[in-house]
Protein backbone atom coordinates (compact mmCIF):
# COMPACT_ATOMS: atom_id res chain seq x y z
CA UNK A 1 10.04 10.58 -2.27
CA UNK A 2 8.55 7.81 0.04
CA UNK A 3 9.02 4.15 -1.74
CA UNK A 4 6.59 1.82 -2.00
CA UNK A 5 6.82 -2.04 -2.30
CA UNK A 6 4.96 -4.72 -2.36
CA UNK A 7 4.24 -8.76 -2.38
CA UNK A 8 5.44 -10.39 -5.78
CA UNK A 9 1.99 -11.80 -6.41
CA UNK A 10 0.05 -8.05 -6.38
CA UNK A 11 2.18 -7.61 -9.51
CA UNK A 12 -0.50 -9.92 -10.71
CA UNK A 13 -3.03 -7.41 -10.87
CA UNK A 14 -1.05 -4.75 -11.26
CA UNK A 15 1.31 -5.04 -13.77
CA UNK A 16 2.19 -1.50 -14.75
CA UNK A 17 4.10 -1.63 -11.09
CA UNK A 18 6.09 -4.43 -11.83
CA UNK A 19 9.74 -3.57 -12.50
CA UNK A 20 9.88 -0.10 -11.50
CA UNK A 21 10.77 1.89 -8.30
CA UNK A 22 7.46 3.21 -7.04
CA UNK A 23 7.86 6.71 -5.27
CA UNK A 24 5.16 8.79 -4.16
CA UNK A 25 5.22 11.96 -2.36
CA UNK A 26 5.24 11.74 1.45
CA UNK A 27 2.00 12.21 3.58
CA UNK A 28 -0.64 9.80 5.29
CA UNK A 29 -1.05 5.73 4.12
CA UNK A 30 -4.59 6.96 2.57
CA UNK A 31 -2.37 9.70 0.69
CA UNK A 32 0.03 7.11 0.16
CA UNK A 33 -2.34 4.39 -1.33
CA UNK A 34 -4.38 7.14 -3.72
CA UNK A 35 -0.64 8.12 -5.17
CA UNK A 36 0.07 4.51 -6.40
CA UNK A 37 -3.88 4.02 -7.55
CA UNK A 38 -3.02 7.08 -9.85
CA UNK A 39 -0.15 4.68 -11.70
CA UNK A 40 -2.29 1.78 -11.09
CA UNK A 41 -6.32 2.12 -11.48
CA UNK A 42 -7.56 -0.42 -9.06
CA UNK A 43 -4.96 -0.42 -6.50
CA UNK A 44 -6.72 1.40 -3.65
CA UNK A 45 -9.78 -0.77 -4.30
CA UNK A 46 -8.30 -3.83 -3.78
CA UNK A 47 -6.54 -2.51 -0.77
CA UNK A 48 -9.14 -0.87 1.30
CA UNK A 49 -12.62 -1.31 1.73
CA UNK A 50 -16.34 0.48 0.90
CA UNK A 51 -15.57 2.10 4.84
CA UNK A 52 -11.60 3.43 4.04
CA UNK A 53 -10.14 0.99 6.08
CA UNK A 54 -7.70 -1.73 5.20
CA UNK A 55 -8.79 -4.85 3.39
CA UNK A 56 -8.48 -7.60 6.15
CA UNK A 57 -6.21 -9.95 4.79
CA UNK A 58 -3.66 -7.01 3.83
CA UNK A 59 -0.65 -5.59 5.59
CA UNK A 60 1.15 -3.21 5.93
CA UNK A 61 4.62 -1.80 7.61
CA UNK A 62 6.52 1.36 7.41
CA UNK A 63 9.84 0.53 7.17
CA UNK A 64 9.96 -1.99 10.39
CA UNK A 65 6.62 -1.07 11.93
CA UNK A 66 3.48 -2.58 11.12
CA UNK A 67 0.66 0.33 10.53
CA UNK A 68 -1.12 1.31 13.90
CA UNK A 69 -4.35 2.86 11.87
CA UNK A 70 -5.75 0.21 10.03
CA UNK A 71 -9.68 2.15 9.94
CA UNK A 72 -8.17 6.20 8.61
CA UNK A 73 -4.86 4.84 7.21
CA UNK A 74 -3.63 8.36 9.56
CA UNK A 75 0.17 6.62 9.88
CA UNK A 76 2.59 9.11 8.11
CA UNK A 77 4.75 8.34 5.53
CA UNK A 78 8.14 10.23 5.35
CA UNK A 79 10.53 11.22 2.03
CA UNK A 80 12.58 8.58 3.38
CA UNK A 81 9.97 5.90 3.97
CA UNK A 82 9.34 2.74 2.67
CA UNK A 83 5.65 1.83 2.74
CA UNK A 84 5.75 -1.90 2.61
CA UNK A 85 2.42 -4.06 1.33
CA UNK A 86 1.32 -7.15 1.78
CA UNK A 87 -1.49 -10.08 1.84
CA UNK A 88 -2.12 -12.76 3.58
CA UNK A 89 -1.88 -15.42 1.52
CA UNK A 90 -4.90 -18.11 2.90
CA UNK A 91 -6.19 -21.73 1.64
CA UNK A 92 -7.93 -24.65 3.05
């Protein structure tokens, strides 16, 4: 199973994830994403946007590698994977 993690703050909004070892079957970041919205309603939403593509003040890396997709979410996740998430966190 692929693991995902994420940004302390995101636990914010979605505290069912908080505490727990999210896995998800392998498959695409969009396959990925719509795993983890099943455990936590509202995840994909406030990931991506109206078109499918990444929200632009998120990130996010697979294992080392930042995401080359950002508009299809196409990048693979493996069994072994970690799918790591991320937002910028901006002020003025």
């Amino acid at each position: 199973m692929a693991v995902v993690e994420m940004t302390r703050h995101l636990y914010r909004f979605f505290p069912q994830l908080e505490n727990r070892r999210v896995t998800v079957s392998a498959g695409s970041v969009a396959e990925v994403v719509a795993a983890v919205n099943q455990i936590a309603p509202g995840f994909s939403d406030y990931l991506i946007d109206e078109q499918g593509a990444l929200r632009r003040h998120v990130h996010m890396a697979i294992n080392d590698k930042v995401i080359i997709d950002r508009k299809q979410l196409r990048d693979y996740v493996a069994e072994e994977d970690t799918l790591f998430v991320f937002q910028a966190l901006t002020g003025g």
